[in-house]
PDB file of N, CA and C in Angstrom:
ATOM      1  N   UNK A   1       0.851  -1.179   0.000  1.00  0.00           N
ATOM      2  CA  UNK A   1       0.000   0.000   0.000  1.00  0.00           C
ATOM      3  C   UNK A   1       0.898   1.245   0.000  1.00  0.00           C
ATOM      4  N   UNK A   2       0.697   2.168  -0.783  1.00  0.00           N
ATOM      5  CA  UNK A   2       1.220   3.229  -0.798  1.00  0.00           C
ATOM      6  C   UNK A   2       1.253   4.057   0.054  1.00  0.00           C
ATOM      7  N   UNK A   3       2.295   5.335   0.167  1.00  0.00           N
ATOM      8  CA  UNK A   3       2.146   6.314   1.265  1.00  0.00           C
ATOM      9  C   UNK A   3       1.784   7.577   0.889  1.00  0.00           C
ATOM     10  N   UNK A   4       1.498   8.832   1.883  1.00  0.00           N
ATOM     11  CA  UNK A   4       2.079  10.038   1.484  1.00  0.00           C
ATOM     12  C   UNK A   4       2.039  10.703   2.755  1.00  0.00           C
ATOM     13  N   UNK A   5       3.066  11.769   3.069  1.00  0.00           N
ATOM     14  CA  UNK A   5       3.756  11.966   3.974  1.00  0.00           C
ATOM     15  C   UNK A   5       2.909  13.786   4.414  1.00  0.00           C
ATOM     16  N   UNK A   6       2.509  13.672   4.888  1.00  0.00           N
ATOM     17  CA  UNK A   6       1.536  15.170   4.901  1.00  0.00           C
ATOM     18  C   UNK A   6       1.877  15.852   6.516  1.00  0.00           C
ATOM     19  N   UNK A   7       2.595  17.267   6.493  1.00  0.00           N
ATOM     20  CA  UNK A   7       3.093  17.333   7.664  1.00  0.00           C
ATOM     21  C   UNK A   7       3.620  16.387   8.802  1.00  0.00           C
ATOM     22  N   UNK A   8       4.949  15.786   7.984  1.00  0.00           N
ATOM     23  CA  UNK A   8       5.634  14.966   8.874  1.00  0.00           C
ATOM     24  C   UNK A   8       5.148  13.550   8.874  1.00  0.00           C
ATOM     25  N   UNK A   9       4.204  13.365   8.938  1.00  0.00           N
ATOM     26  CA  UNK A   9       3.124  12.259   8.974  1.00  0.00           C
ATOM     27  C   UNK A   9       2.751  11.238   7.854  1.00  0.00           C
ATOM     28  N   UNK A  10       3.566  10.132   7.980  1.00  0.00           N
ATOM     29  CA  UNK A  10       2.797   8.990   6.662  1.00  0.00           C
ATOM     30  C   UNK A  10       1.586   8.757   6.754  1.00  0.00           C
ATOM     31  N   UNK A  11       0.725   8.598   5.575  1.00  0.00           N
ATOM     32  CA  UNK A  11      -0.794   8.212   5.490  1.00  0.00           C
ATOM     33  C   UNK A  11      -0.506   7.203   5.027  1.00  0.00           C
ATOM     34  N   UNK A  12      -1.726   6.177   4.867  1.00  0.00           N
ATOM     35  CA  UNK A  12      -1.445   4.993   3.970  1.00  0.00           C
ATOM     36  C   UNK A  12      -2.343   5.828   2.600  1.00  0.00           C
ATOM     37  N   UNK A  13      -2.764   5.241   1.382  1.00  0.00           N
ATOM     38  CA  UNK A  13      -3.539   5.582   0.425  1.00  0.00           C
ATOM     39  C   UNK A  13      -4.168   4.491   0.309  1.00  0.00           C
ATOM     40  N   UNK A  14      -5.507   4.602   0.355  1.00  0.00           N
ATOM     41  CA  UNK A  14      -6.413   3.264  -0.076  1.00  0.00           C
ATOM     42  C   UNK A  14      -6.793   3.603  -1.727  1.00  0.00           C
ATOM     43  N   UNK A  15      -6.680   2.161  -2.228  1.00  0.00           N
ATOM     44  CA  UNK A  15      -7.755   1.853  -3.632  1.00  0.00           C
ATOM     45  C   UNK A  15      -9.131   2.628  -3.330  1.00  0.00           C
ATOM     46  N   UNK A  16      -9.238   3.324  -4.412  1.00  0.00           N
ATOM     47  CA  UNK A  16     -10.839   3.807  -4.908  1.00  0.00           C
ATOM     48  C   UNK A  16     -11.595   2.653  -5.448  1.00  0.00           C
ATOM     49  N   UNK A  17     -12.704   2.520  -5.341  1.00  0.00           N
ATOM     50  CA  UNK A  17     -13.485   1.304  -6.006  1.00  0.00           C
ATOM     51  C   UNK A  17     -14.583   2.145  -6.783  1.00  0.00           C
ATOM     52  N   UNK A  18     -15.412   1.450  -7.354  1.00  0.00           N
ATOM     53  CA  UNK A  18     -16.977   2.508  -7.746  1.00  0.00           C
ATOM     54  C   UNK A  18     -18.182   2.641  -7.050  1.00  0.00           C
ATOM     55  N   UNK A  19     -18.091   1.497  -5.886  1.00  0.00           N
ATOM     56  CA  UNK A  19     -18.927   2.225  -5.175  1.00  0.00           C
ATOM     57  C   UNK A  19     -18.501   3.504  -4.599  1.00  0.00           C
ATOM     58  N   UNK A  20     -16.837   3.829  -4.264  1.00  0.00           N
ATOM     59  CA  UNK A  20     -16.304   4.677  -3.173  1.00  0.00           C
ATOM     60  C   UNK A  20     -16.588   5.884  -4.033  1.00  0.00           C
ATOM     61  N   UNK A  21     -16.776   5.925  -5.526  1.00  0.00           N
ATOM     62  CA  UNK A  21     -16.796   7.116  -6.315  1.00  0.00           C
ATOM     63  C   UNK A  21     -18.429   7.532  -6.556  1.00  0.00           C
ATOM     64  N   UNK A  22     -19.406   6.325  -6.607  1.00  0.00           N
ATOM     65  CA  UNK A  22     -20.621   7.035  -6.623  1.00  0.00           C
ATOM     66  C   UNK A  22     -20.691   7.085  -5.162  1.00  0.00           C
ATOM     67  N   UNK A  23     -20.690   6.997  -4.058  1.00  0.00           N
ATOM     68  CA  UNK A  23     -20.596   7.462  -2.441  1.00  0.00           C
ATOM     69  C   UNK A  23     -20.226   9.127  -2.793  1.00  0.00           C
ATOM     70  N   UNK A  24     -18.928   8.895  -3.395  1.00  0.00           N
ATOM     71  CA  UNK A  24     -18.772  10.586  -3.176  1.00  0.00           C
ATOM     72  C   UNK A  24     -19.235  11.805  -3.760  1.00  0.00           C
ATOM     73  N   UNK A  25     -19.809  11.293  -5.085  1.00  0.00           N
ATOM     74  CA  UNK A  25     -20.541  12.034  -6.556  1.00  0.00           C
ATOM     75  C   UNK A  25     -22.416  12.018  -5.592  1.00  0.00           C
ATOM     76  N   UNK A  26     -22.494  11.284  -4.770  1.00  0.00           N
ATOM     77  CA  UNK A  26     -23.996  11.693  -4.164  1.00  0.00           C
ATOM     78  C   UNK A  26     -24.033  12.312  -2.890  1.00  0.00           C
ATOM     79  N   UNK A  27     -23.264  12.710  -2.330  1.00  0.00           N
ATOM     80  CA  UNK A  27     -22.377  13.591  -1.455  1.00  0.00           C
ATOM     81  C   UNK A  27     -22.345  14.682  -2.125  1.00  0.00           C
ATOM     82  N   UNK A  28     -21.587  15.010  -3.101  1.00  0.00           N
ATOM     83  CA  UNK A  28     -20.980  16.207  -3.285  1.00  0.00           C
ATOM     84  C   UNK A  28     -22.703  17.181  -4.074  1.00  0.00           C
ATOM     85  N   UNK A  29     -23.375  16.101  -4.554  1.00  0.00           N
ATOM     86  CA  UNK A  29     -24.663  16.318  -5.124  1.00  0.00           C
ATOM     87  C   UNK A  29     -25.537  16.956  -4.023  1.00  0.00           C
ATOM     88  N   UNK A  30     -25.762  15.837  -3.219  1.00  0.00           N
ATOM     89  CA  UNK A  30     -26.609  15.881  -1.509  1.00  0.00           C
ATOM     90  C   UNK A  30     -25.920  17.418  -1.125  1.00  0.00           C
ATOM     91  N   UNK A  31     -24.943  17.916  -0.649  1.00  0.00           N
ATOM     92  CA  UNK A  31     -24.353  18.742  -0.154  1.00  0.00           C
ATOM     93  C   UNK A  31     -24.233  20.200  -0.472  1.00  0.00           C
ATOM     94  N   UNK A  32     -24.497  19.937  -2.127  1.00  0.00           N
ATOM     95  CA  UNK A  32     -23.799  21.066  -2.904  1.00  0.00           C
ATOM     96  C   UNK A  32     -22.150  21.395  -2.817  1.00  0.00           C
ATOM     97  N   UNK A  33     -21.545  20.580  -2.735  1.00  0.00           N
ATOM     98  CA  UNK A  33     -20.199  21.044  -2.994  1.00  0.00           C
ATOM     99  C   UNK A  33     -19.779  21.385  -4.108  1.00  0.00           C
ATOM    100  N   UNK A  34     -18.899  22.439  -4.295  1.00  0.00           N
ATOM    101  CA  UNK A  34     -18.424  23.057  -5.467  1.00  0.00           C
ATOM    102  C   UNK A  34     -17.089  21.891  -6.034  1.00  0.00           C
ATOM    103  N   UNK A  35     -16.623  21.930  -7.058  1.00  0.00           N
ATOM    104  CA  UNK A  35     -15.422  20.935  -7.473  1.00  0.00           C
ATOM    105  C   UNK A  35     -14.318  21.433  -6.540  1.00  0.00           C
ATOM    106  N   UNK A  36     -13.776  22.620  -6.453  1.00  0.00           N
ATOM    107  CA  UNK A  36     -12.804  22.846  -5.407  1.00  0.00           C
ATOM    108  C   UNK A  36     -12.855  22.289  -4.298  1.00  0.00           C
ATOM    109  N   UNK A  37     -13.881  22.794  -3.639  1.00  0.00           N
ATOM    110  CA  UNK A  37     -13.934  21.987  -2.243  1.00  0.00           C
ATOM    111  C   UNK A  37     -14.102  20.605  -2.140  1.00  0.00           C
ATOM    112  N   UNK A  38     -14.688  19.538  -3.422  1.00  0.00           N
ATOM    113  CA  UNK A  38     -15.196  18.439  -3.609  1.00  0.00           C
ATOM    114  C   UNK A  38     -13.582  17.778  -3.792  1.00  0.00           C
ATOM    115  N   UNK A  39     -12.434  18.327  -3.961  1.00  0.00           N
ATOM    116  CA  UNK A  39     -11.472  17.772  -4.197  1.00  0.00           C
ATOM    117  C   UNK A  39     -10.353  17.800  -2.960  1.00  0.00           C
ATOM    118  N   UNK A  40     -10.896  18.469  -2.031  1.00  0.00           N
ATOM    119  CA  UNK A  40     -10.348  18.032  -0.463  1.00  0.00           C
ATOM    120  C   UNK A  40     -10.976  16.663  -0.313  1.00  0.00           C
ATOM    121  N   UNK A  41     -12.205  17.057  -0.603  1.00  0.00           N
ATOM    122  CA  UNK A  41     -13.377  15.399   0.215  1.00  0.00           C
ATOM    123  C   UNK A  41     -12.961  14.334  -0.319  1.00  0.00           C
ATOM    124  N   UNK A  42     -12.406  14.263  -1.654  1.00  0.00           N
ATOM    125  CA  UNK A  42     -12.084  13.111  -2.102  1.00  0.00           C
ATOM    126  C   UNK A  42     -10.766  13.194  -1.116  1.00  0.00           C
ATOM    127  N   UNK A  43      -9.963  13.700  -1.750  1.00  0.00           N
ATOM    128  CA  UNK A  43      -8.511  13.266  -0.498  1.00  0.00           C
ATOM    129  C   UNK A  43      -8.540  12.757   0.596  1.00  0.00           C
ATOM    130  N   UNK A  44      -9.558  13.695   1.556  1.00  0.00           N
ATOM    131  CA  UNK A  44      -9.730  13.453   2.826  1.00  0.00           C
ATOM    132  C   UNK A  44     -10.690  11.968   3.295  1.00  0.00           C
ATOM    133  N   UNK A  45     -11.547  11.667   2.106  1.00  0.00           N
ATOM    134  CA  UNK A  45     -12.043   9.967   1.988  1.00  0.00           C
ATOM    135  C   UNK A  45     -10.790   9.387   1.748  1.00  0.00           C
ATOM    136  N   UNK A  46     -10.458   9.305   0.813  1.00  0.00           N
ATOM    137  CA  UNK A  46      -9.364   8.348   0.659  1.00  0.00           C
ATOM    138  C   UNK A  46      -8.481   8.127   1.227  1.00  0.00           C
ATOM    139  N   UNK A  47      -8.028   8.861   2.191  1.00  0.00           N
ATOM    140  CA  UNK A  47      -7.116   8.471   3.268  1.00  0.00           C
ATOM    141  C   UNK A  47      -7.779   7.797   4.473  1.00  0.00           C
ATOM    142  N   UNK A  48      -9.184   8.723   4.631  1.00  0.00           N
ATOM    143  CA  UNK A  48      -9.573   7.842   5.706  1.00  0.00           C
ATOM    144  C   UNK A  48      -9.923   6.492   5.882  1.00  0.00           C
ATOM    145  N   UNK A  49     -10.125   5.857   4.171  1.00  0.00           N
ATOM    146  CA  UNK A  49     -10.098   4.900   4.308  1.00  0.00           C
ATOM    147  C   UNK A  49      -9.397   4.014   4.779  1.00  0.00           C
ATOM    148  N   UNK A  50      -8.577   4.231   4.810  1.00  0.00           N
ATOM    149  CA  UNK A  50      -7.424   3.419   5.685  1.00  0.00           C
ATOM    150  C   UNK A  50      -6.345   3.605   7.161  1.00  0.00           C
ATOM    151  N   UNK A  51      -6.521   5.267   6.854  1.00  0.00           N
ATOM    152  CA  UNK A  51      -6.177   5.918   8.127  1.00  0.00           C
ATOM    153  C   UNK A  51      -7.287   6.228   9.323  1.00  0.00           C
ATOM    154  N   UNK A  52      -7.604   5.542  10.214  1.00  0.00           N
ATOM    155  CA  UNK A  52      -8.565   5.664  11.483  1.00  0.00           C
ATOM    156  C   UNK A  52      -8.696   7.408  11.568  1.00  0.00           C
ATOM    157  N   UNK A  53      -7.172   7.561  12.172  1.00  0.00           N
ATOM    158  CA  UNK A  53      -7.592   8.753  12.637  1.00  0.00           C
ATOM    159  C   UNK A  53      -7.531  10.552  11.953  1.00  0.00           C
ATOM    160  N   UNK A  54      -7.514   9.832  10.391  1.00  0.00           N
ATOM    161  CA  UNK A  54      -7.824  10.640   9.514  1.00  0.00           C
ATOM    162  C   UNK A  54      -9.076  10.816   9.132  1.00  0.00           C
ATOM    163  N   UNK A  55      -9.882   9.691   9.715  1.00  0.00           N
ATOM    164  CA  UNK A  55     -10.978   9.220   9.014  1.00  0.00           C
ATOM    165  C   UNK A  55     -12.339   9.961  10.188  1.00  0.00           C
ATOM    166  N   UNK A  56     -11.547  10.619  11.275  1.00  0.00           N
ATOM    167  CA  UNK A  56     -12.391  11.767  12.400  1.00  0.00           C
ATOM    168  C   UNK A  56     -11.953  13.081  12.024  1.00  0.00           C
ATOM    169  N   UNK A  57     -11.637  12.863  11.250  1.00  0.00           N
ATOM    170  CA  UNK A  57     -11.422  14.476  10.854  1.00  0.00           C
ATOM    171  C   UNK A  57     -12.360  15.453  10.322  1.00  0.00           C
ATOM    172  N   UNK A  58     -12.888  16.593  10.501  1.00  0.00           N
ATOM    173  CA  UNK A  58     -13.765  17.375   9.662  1.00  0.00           C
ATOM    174  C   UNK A  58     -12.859  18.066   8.417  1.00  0.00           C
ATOM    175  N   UNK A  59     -13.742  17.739   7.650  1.00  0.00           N
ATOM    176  CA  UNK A  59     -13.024  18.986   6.393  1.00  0.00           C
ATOM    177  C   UNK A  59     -12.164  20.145   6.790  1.00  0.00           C
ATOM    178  N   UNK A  60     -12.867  21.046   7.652  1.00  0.00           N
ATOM    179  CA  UNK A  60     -11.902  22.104   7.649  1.00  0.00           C
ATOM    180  C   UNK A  60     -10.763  21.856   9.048  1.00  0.00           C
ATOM    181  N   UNK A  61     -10.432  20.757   9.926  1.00  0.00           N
ATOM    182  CA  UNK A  61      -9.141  19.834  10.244  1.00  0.00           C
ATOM    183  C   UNK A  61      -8.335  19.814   9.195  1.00  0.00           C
ATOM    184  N   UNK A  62      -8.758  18.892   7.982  1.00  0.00           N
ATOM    185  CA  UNK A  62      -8.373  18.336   6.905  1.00  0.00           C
ATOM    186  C   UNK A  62      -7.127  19.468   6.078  1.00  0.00           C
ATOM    187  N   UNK A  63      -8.293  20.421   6.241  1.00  0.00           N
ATOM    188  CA  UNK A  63      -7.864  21.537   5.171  1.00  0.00           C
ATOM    189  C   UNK A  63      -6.758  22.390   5.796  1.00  0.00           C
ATOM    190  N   UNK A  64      -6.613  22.169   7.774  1.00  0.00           N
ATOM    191  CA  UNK A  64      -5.442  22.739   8.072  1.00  0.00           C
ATOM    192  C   UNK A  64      -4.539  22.098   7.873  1.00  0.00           C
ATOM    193  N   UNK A  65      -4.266  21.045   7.263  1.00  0.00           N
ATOM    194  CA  UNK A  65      -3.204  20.318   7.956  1.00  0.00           C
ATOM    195  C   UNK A  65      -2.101  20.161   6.324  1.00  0.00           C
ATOM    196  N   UNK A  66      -2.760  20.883   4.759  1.00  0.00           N
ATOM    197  CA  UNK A  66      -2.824  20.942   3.666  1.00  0.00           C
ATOM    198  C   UNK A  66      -1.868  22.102   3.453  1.00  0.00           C
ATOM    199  N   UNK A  67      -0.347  22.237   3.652  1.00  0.00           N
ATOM    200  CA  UNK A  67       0.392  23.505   3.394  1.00  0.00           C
ATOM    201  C   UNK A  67      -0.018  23.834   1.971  1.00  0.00           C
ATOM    202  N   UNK A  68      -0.355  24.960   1.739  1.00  0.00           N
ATOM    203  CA  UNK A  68      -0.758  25.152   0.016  1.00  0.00           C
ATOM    204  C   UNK A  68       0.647  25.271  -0.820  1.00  0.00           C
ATOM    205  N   UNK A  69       1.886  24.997  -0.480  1.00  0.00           N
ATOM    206  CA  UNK A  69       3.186  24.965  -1.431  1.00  0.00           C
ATOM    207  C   UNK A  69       2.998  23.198  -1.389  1.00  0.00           C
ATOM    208  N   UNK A  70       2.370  22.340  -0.865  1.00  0.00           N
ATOM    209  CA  UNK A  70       2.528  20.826  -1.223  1.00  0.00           C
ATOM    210  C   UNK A  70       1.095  20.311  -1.486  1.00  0.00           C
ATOM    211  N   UNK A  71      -0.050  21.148  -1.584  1.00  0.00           N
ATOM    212  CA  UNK A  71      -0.916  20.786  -2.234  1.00  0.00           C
ATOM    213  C   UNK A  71      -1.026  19.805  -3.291  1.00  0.00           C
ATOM    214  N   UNK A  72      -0.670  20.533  -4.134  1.00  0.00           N
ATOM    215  CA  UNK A  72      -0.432  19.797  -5.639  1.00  0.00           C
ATOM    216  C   UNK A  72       0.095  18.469  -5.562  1.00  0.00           C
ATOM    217  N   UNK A  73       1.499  18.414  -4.899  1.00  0.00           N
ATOM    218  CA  UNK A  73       2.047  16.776  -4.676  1.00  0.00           C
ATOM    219  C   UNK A  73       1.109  16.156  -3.749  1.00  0.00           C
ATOM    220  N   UNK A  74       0.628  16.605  -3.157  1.00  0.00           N
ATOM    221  CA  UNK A  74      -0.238  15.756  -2.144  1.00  0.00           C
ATOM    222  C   UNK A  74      -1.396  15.038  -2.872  1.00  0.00           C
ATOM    223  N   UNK A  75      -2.057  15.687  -3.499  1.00  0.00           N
ATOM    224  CA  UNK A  75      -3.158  15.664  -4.356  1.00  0.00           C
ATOM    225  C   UNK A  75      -2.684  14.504  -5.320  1.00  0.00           C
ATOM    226  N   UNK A  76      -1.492  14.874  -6.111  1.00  0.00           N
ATOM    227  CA  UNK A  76      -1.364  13.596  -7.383  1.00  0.00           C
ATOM    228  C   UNK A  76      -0.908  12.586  -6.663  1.00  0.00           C
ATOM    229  N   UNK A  77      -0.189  12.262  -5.705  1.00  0.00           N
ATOM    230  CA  UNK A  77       0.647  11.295  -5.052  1.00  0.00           C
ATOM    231  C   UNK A  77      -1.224  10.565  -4.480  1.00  0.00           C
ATOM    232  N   UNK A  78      -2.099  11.155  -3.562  1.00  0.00           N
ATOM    233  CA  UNK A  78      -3.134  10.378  -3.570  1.00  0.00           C
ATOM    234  C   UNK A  78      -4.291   9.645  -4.846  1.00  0.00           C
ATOM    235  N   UNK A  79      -4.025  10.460  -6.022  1.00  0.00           N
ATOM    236  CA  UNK A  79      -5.106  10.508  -6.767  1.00  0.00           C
ATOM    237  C   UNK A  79      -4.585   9.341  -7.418  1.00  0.00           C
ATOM    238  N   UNK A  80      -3.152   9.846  -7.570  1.00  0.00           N
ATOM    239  CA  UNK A  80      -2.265   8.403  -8.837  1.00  0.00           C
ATOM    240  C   UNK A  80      -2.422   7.416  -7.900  1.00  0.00           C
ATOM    241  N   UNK A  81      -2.293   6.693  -6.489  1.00  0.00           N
ATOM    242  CA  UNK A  81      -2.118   5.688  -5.811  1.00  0.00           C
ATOM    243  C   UNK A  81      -3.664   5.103  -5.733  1.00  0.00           C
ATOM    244  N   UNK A  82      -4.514   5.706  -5.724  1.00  0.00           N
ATOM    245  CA  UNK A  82      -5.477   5.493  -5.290  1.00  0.00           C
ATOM    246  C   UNK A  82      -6.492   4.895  -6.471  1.00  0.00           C
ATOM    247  N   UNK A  83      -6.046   5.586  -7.852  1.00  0.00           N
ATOM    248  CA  UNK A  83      -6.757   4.843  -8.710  1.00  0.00           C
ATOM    249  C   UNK A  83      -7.283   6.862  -9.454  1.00  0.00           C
ATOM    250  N   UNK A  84      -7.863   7.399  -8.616  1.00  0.00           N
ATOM    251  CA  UNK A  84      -8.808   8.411  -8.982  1.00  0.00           C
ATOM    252  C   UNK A  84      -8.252   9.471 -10.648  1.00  0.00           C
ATOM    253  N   UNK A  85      -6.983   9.885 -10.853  1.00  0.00           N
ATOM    254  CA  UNK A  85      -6.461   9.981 -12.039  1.00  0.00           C
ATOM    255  C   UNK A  85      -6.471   9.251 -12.732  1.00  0.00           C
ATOM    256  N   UNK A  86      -6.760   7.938 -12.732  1.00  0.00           N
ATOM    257  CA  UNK A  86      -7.039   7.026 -14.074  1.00  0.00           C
ATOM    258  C   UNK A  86      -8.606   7.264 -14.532  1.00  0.00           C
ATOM    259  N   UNK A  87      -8.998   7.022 -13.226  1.00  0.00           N
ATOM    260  CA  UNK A  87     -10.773   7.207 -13.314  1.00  0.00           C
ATOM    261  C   UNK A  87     -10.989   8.216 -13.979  1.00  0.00           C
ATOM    262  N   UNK A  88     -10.445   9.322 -13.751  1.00  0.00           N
ATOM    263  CA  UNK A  88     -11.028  10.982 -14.239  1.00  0.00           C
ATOM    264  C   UNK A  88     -10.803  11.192 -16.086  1.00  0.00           C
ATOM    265  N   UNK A  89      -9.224  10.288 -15.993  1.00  0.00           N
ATOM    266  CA  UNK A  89      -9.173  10.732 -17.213  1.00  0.00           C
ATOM    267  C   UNK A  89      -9.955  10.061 -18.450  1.00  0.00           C
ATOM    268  N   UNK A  90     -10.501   8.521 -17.989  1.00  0.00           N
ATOM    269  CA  UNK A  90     -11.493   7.966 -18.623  1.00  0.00           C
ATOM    270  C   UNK A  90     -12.407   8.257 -18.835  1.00  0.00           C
ATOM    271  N   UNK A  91     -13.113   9.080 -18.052  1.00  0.00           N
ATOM    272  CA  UNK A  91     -14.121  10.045 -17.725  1.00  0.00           C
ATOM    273  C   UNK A  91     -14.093  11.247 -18.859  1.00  0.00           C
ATOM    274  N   UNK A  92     -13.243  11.605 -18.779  1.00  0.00           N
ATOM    275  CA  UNK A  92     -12.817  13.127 -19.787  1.00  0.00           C
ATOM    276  C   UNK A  92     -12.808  12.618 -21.178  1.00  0.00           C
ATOM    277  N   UNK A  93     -11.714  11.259 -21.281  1.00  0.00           N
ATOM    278  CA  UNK A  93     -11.897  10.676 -22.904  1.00  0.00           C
ATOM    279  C   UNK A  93     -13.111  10.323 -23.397  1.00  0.00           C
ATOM    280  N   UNK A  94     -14.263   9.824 -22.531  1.00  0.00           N
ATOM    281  CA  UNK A  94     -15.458   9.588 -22.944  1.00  0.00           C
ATOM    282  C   UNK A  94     -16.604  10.909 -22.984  1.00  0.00           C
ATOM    283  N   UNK A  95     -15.994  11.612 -22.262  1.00  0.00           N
ATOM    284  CA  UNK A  95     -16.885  12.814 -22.042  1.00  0.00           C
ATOM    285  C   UNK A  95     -18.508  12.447 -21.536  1.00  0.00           C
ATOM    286  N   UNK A  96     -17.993  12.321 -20.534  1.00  0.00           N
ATOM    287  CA  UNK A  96     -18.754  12.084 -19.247  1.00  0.00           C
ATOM    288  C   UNK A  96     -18.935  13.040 -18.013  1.00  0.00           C
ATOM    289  N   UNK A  97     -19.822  12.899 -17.172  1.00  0.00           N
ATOM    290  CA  UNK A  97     -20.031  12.975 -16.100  1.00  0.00           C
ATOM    291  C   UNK A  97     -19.907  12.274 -14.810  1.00  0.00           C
ATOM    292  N   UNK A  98     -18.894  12.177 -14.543  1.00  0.00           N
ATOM    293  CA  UNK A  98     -18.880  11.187 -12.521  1.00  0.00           C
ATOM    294  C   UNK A  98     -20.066  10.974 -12.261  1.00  0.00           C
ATOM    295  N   UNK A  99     -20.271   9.605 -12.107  1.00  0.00           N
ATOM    296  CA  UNK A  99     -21.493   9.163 -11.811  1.00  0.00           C
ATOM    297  C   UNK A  99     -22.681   9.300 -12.420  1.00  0.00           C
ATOM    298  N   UNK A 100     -23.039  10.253 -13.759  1.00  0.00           N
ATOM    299  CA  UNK A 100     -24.248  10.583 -14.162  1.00  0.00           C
ATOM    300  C   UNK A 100     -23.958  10.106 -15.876  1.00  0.00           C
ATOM    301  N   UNK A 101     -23.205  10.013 -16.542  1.00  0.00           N
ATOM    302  CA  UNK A 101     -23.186   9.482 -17.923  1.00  0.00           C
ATOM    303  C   UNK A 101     -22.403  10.373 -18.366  1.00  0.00           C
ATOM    304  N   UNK A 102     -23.341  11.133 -19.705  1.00  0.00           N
ATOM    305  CA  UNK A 102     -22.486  11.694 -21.098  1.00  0.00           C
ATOM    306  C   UNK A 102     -23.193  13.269 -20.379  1.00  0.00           C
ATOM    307  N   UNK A 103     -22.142  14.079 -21.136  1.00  0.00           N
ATOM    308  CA  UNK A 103     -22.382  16.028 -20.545  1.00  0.00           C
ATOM    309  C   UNK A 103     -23.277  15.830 -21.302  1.00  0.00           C
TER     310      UNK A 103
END
């Protein structure tokens, strides 16, 4: 299982599955989350999947703990381990919607 190291701290990275992606596409629906903010929630799921005590965290915990100069690596290092950059870009080649079909 992969890592990533977020203030000092190894996470593990869990596999995305499709239920874990329509879970989060009816969430972000249910909620109204905007894509910006919808792209902490994914992070912050996917770690908790495997990290306990990542997995008590509220979003804006989450979002302190996110230096914005390692954002970016943080983000691809979870997305590539996890599966979610393969998903998206299949998504984009088909021209689709997460969870809902064709735009």
């Amino acid at each position: 299982m992969n890592e990533v190291k977020i203030e000092g701290k190894n996470y593990k990275i869990s596999r995305l599955y499709n239920d874990d992606i329509k879970k989060l596409e009816r969430y972000r629906i249910e909620k109204k989350i905007d894509l910006l903010d919808f792209d902490t929630y994914v992070l912050l799921y996917t770690l908790g999947k495997a990290n306990p005590d990542i997995k008590k965290m509220t979003i804006d915990e989450f979002d302190k703990l996110l230096d914005i100069g390692e954002v970016d690596r943080i983000r691809k290092e979870i997305n590539d381990a996890s599966g979610f950059n393969k998903y998206i870009k299949k998504i984009e080649e088909k021209n689709l919607t997460p969870g809902i079909g064709k735009k």
